[in-house]
Protein backbone atom coordinates (compact mmCIF):
# COMPACT_ATOMS: atom_id res chain seq x y z
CA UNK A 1 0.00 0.00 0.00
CA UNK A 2 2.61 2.48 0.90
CA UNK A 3 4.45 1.83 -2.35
CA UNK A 4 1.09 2.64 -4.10
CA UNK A 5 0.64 5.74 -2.43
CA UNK A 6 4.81 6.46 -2.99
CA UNK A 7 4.22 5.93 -6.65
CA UNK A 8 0.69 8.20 -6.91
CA UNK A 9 2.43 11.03 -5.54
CA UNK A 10 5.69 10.86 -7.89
CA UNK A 11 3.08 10.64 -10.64
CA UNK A 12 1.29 13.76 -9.40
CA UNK A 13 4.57 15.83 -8.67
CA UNK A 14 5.75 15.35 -12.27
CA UNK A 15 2.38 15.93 -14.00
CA UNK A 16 3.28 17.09 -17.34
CA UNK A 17 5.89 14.55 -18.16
CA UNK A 18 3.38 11.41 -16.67
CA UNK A 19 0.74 13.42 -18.30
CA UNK A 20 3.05 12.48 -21.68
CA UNK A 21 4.09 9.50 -20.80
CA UNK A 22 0.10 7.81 -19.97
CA UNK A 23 -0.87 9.45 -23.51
CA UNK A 24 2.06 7.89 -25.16
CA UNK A 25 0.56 4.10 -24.03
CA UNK A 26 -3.07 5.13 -24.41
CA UNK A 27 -2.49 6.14 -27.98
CA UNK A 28 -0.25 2.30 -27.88
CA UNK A 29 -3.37 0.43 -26.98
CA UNK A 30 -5.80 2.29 -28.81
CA UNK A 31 -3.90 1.16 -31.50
CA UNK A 32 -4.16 -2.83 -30.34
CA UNK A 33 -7.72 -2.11 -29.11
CA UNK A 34 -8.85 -0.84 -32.81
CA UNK A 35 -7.08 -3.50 -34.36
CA UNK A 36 -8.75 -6.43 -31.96
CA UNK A 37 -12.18 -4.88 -32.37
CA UNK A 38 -12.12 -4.44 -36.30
CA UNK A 39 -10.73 -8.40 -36.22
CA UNK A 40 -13.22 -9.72 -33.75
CA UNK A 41 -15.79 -7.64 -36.26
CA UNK A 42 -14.61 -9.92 -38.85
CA UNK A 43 -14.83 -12.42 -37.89
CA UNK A 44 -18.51 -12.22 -36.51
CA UNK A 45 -19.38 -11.22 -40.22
CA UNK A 46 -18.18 -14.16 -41.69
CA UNK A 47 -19.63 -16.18 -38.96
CA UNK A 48 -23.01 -14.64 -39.68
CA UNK A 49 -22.79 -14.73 -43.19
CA UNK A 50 -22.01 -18.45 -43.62
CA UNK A 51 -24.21 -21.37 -42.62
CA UNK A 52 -26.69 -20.15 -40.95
CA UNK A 53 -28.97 -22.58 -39.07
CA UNK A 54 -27.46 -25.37 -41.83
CA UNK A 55 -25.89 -28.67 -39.99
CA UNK A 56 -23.74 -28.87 -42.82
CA UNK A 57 -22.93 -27.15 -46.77
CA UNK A 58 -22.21 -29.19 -49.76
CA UNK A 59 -19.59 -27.26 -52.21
CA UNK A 60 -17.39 -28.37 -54.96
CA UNK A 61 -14.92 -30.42 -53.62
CA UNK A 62 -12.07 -28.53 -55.88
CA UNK A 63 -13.47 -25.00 -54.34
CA UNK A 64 -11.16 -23.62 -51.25
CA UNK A 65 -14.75 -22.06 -49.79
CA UNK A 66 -18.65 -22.43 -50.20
CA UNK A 67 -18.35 -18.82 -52.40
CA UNK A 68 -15.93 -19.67 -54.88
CA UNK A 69 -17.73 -23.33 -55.41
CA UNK A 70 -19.47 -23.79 -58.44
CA UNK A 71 -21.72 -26.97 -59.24
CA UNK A 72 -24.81 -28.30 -61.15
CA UNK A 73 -28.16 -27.73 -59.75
CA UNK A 74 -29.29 -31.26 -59.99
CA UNK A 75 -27.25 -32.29 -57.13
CA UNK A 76 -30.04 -30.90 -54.84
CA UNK A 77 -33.23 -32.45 -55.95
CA UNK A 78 -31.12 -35.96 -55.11
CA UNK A 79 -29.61 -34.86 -51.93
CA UNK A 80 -33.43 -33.87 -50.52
CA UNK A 81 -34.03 -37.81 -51.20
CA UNK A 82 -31.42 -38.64 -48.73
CA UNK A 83 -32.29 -40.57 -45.43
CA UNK A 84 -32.32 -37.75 -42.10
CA UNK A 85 -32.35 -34.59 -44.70
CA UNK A 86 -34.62 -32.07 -43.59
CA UNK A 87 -34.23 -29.31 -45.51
CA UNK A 88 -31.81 -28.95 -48.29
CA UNK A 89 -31.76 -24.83 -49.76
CA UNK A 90 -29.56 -23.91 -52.71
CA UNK A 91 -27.54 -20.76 -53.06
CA UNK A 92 -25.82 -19.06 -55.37
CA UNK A 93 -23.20 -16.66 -55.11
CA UNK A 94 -21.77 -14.09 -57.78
CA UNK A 95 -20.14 -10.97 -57.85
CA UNK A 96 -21.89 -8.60 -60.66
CA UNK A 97 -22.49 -5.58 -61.87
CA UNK A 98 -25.73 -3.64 -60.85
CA UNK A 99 -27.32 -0.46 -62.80
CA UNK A 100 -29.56 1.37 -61.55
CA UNK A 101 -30.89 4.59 -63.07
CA UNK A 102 -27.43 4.67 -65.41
CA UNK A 103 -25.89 4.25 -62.35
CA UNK A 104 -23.26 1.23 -62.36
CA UNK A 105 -22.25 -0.43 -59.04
CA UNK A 106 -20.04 -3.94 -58.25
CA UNK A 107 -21.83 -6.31 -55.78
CA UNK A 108 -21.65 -9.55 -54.31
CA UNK A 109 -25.77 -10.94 -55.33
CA UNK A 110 -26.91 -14.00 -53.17
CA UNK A 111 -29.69 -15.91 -54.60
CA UNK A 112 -31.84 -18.26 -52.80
CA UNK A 113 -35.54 -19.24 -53.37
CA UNK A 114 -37.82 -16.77 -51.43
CA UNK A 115 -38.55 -17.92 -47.92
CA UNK A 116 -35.03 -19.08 -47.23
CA UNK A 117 -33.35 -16.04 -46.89
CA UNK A 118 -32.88 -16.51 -43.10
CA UNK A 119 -32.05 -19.91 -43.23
CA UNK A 120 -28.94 -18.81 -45.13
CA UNK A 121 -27.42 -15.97 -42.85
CA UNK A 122 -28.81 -17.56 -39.93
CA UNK A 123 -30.50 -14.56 -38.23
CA UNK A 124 -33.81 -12.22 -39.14
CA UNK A 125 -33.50 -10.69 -41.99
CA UNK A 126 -35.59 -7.43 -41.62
CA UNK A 127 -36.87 -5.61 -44.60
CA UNK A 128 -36.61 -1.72 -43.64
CA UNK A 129 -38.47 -0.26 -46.54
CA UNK A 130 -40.74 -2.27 -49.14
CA UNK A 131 -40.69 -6.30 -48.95
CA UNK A 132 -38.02 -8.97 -49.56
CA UNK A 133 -37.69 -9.87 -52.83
CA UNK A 134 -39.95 -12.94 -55.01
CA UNK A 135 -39.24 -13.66 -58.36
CA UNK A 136 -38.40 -10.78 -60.48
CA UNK A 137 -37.05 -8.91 -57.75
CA UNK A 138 -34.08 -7.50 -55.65
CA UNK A 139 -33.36 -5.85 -52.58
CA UNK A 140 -30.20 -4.42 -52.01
CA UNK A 141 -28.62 -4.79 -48.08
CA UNK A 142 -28.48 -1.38 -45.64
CA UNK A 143 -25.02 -0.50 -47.04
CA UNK A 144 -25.54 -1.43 -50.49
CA UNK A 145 -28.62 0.99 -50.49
CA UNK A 146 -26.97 4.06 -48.68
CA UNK A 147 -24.35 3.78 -51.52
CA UNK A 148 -26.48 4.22 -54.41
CA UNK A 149 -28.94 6.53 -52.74
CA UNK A 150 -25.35 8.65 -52.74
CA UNK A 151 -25.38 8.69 -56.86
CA UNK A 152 -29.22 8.37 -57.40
CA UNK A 153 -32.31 8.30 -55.28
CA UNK A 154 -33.79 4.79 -54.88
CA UNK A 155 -36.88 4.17 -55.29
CA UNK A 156 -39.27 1.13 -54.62
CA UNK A 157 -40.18 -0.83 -57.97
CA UNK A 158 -37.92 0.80 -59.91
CA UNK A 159 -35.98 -1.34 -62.41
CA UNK A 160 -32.37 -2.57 -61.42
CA UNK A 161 -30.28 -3.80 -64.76
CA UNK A 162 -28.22 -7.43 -63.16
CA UNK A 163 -25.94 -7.39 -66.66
CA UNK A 164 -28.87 -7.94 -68.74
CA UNK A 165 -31.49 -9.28 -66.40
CA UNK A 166 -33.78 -6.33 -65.41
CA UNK A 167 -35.34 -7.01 -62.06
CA UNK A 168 -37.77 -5.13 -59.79
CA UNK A 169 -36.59 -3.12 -56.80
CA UNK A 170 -38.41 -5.02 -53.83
CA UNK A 171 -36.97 -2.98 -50.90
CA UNK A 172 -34.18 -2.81 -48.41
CA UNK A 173 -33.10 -5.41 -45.67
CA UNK A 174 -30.98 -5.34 -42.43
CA UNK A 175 -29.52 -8.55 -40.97
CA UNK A 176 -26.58 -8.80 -38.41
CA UNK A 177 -23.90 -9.78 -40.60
CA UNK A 178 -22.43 -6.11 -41.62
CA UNK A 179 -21.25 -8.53 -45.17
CA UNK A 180 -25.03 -9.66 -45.71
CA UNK A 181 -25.66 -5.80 -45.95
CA UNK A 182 -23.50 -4.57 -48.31
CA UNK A 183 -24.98 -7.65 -50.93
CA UNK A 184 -28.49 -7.95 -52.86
CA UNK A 185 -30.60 -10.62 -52.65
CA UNK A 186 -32.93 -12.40 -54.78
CA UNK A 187 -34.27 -15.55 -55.99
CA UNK A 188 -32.55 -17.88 -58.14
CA UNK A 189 -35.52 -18.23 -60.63
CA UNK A 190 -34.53 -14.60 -61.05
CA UNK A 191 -31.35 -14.88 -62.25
CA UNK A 192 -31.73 -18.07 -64.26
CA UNK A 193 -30.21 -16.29 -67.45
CA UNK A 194 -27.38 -15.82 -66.13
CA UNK A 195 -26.36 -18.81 -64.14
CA UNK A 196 -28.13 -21.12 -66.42
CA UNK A 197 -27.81 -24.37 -63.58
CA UNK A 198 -25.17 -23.57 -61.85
CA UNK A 199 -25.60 -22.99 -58.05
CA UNK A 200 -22.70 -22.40 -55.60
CA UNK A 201 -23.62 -24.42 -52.56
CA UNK A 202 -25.99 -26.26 -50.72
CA UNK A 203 -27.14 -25.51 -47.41
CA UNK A 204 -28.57 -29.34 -45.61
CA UNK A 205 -30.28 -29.27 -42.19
CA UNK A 206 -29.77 -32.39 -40.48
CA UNK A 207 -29.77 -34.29 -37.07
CA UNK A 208 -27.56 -36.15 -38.41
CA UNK A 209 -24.41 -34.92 -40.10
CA UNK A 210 -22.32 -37.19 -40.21
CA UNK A 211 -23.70 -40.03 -41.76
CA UNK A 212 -25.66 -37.61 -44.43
CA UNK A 213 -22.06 -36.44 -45.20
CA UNK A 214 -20.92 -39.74 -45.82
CA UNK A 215 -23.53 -40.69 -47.54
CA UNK A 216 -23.15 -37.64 -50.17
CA UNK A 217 -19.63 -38.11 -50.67
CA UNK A 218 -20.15 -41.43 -50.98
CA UNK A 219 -22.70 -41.00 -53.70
CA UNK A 220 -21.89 -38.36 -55.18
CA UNK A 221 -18.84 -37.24 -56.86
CA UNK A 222 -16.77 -34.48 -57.41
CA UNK A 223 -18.71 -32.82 -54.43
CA UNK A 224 -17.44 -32.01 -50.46
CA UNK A 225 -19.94 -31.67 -47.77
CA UNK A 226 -18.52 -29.84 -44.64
CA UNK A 227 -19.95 -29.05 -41.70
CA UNK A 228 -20.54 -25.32 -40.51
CA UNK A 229 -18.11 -24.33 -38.46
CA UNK A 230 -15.31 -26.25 -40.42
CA UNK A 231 -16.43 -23.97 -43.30
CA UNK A 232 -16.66 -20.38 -41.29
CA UNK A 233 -12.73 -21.93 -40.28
CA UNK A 234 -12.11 -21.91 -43.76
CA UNK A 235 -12.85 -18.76 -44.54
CA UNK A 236 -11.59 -17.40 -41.44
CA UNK A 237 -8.47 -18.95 -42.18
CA UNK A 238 -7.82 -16.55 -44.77
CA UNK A 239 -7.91 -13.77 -42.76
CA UNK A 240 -5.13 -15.11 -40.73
CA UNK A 241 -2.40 -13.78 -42.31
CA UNK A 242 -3.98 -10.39 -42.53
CA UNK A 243 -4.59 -10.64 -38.76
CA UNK A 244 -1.17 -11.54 -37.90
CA UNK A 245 0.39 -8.59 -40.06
CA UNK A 246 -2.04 -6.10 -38.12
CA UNK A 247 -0.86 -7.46 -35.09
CA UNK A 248 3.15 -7.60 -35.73
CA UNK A 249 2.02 -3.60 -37.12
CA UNK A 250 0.22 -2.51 -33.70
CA UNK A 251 2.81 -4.05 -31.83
CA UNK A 252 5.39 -1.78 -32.95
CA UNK A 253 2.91 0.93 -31.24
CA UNK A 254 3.25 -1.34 -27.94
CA UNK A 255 6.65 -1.31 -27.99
CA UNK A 256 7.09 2.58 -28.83
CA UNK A 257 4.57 3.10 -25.61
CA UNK A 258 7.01 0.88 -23.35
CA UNK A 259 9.97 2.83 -24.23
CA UNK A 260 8.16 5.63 -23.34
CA UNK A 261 7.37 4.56 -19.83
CA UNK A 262 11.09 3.16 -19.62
CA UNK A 263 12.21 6.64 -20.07
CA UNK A 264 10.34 7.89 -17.88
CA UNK A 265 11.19 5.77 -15.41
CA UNK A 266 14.80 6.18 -15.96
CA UNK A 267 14.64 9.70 -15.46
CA UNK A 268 12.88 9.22 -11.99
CA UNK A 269 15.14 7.11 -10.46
CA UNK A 270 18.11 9.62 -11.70
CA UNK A 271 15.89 12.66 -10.01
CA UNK A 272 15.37 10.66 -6.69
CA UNK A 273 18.75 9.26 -6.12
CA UNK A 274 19.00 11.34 -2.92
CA UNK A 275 15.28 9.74 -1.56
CA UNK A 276 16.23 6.26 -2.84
CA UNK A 277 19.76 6.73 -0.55
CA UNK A 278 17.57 7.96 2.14
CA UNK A 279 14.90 5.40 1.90
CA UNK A 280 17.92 2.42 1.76
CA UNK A 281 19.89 4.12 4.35
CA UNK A 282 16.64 3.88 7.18
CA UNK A 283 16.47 0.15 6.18
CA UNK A 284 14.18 0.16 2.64
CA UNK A 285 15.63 -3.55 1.13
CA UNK A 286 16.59 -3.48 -2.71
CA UNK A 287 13.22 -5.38 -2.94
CA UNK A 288 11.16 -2.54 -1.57
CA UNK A 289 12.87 -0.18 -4.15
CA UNK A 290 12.21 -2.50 -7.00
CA UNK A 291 8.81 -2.42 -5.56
CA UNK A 292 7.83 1.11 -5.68
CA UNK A 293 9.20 1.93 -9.70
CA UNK A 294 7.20 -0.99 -10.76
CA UNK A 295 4.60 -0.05 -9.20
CA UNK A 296 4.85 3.43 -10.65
CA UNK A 297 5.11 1.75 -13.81
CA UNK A 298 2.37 -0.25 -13.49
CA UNK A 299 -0.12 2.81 -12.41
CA UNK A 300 1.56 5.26 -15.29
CA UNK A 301 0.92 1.95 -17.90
CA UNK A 302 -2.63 0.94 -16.59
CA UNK A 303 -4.45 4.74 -16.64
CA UNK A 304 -3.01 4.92 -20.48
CA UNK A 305 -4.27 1.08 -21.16
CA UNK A 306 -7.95 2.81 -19.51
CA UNK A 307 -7.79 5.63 -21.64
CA UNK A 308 -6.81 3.32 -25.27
CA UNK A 309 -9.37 1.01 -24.79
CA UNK A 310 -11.91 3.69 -24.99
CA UNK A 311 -9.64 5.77 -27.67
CA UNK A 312 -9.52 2.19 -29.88
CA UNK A 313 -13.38 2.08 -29.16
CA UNK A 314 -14.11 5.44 -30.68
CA UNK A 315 -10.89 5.14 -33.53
CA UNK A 316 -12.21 1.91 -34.53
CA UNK A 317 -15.63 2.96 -35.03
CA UNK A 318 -14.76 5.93 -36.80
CA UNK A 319 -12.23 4.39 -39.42
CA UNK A 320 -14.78 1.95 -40.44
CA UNK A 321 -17.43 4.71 -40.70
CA UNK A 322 -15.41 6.81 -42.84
CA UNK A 323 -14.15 3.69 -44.96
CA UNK A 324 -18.04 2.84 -45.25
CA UNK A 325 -18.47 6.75 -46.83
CA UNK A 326 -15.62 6.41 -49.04
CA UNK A 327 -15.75 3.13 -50.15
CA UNK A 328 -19.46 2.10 -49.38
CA UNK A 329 -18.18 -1.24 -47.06
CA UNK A 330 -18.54 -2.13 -44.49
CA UNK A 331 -17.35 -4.11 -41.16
CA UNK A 332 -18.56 -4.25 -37.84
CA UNK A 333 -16.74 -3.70 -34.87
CA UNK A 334 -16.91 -5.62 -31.72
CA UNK A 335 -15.62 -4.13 -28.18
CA UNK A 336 -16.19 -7.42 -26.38
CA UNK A 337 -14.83 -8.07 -23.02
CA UNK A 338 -12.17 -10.38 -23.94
CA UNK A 339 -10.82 -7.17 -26.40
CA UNK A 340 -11.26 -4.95 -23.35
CA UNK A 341 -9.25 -7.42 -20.98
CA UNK A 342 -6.46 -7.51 -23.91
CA UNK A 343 -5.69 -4.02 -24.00
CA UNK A 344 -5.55 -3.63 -20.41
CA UNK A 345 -3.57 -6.87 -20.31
CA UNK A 346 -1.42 -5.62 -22.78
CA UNK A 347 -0.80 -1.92 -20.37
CA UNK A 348 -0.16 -4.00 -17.39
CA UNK A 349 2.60 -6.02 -19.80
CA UNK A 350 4.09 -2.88 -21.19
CA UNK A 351 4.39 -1.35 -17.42
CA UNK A 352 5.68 -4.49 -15.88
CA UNK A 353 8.63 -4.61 -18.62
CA UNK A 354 9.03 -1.05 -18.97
CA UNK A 355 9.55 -1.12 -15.52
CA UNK A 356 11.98 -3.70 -14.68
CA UNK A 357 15.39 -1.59 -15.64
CA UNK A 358 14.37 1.33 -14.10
CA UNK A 359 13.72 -0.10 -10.44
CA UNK A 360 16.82 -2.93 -10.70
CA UNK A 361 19.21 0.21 -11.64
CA UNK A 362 17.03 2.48 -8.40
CA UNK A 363 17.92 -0.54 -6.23
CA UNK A 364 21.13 -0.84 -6.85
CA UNK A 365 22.00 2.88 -5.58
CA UNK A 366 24.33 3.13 -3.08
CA UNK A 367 23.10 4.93 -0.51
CA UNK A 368 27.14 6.00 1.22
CA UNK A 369 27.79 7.56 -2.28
CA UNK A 370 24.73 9.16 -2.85
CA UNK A 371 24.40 10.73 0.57
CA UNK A 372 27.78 12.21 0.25
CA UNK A 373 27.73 13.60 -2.68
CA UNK A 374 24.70 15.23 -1.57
């Protein structure tokens, strides 16, 4: 406790420099914090974008992912025959071109037949203006919508050129998934010109997976049938490399924010050589020296890692809103508790290292030497 209060009151005598050195950490984690939350966003996306309430998704087995697959149609009037399938609900996904009122747009469409549409992403799917589409018709996601409502003014049964299919403007939906809202939807009798009868996927609801995944790759050639999770892991795996490069990039922040408390440090225990002599000299062990700089540390390190995590919060949130303006994507981002505990994990880290140099070299002051050359 007394080290505590020791520490507090070094903090408060030098406020500008502490003042520089908490800001230099905050800014640090804020930097991890933003990074974690944009990642964890990600992630969540995905997860909500693929599978759904599926047990398991049948994609060509040459296809790294269920969006890149590509595969005949009649695969899914057999697979409904299987023994223990429920519910079997084909999907196709394309990235196209979208015109609307001679304005042009890229987006990724998702087709399924009309009904299924939660099925799919797994959560409600809310229309916010107008209806969701039936054949003949498209709806374009939140984000999708604020974009062209940028270049032209959308309106409700208006047509929308897919490349040569024109198609009815149905509304505008919301789901979680920030992904499922920057695509359009429709139904796949809608877009039969174009994809002739090729589907990307099939979504199976089962109680029992495993054998029904046997069975289909068993019967049926040329085809994969994954479960879930196994295919959210596959497309999360291919963010992994992207995650690891943010995080060897944000580190560099961590480690600019330690040196920053080192110094600090440093230039305490040369300012209080004469109170470290004293404090040794009336029986203060080298352990009770140690004690109080990391400590100090610790405190200076732990009110920045406060002040990043809500800096990251607010950073993160603002990044993706004004990548959403400029680029009209978007991500969601997610300050969960285990991002929280990181960042403040990561200040107690960077104050406990930072920390260590500083109090060994206060501890080993000699307190004869010191006195008299006082």
């Amino acid at each position: 406790m007394l080290s505590v209060k020791m520490a507090i009151r070094n903090i408060r005598r030098r406020k500008i420099r502490s003042l520089l050195t908490i800001m230099g950490v905050a800014i640090s984690i804020a930097a991890i914090v933003g990074v974690s939350a944009i990642s964890v966003g990600m992630k969540h996306d995905i997860k909500a974008a693929i599978g759904g309430y599926a047990s398991l998704i049948v994609k060509s087995k040459s296809a790294p992912d269920p969006i890149s697959s590509a595969m005949d149609q009649s695969i899914e009037y057999k697979i409904k025959k299987l023994k223990y399938v429920k519910k079997v609900v084909a999907v196709w996904f394309n990235n196209r071109v979208v015109q609307v009122d001679g304005v042009s747009y890229p987006i990724m469409i998702t087709t399924v037949e009309h009904g299924d549409y939660d099925f799919i992403v797994g959560s409600k799917v809310v229309p916010m203006k107008g209806h969701l589409p039936r054949n003949g018709e498209i709806a374009f996601g939140v984000q999708a919508w604020r974009v062209f409502n940028e270049r032209t003014k959308l309106k409700i049964g208006e047509k929308v050129n897919l490349q040569g299919v024109v198609l009815r403007l149905s509304g505008e939906f919301k789901t979680s998934s920030q992904l499922a809202n920057m695509c359009a939807i429709t139904t796949l009798k809608s877009v039969k010109p174009i994809r002739g009868n090729t589907i990307s996927c099939l979504f199976i609801q089962t109680d029992k997976p495993d054998y029904v995944k046997k069975e289909i790759e068993r019967k049926f050639k040329g085809v994969q049938a994954v479960s879930t999770s196994k295919a959210v892991k596959s497309m999360l795996s291919n963010l992994k490399t992207v995650e690891l490069a943010a995080i060897a990039l944000t580190s560099i922040a961590g480690v600019v924010g330690a040196l920053g408390v080192s110094n600090t440090m440093l230039m305490s225990v040369l300012e209080r050589r004469r109170e470290i002599g004293i404090m040794k000299a009336v029986g203060a062990t080298k352990y009770d020296i140690m004690k109080i700089f990391i400590v100090e540390s610790i405190i200076l390190s732990l009110i920045g890692g406060i002040i990043g995590v809500v800096l990251g919060a607010i950073g993160a949130r603002v990044v993706i809103y004004i990548i959403s303006e400029v680029k009209g994507t978007s991500i969601s981002v997610m300050i969960t508790p285990s991002v929280i505990l990181f960042g403040i994990a990561t200040a107690v880290l960077i104050g406990v290292i930072s920390g260590i140099y500083p109090a060994w070299k206060a501890a080993r002051v000699d307190p004869v030497k010191v006195l008299r050359d006082e």
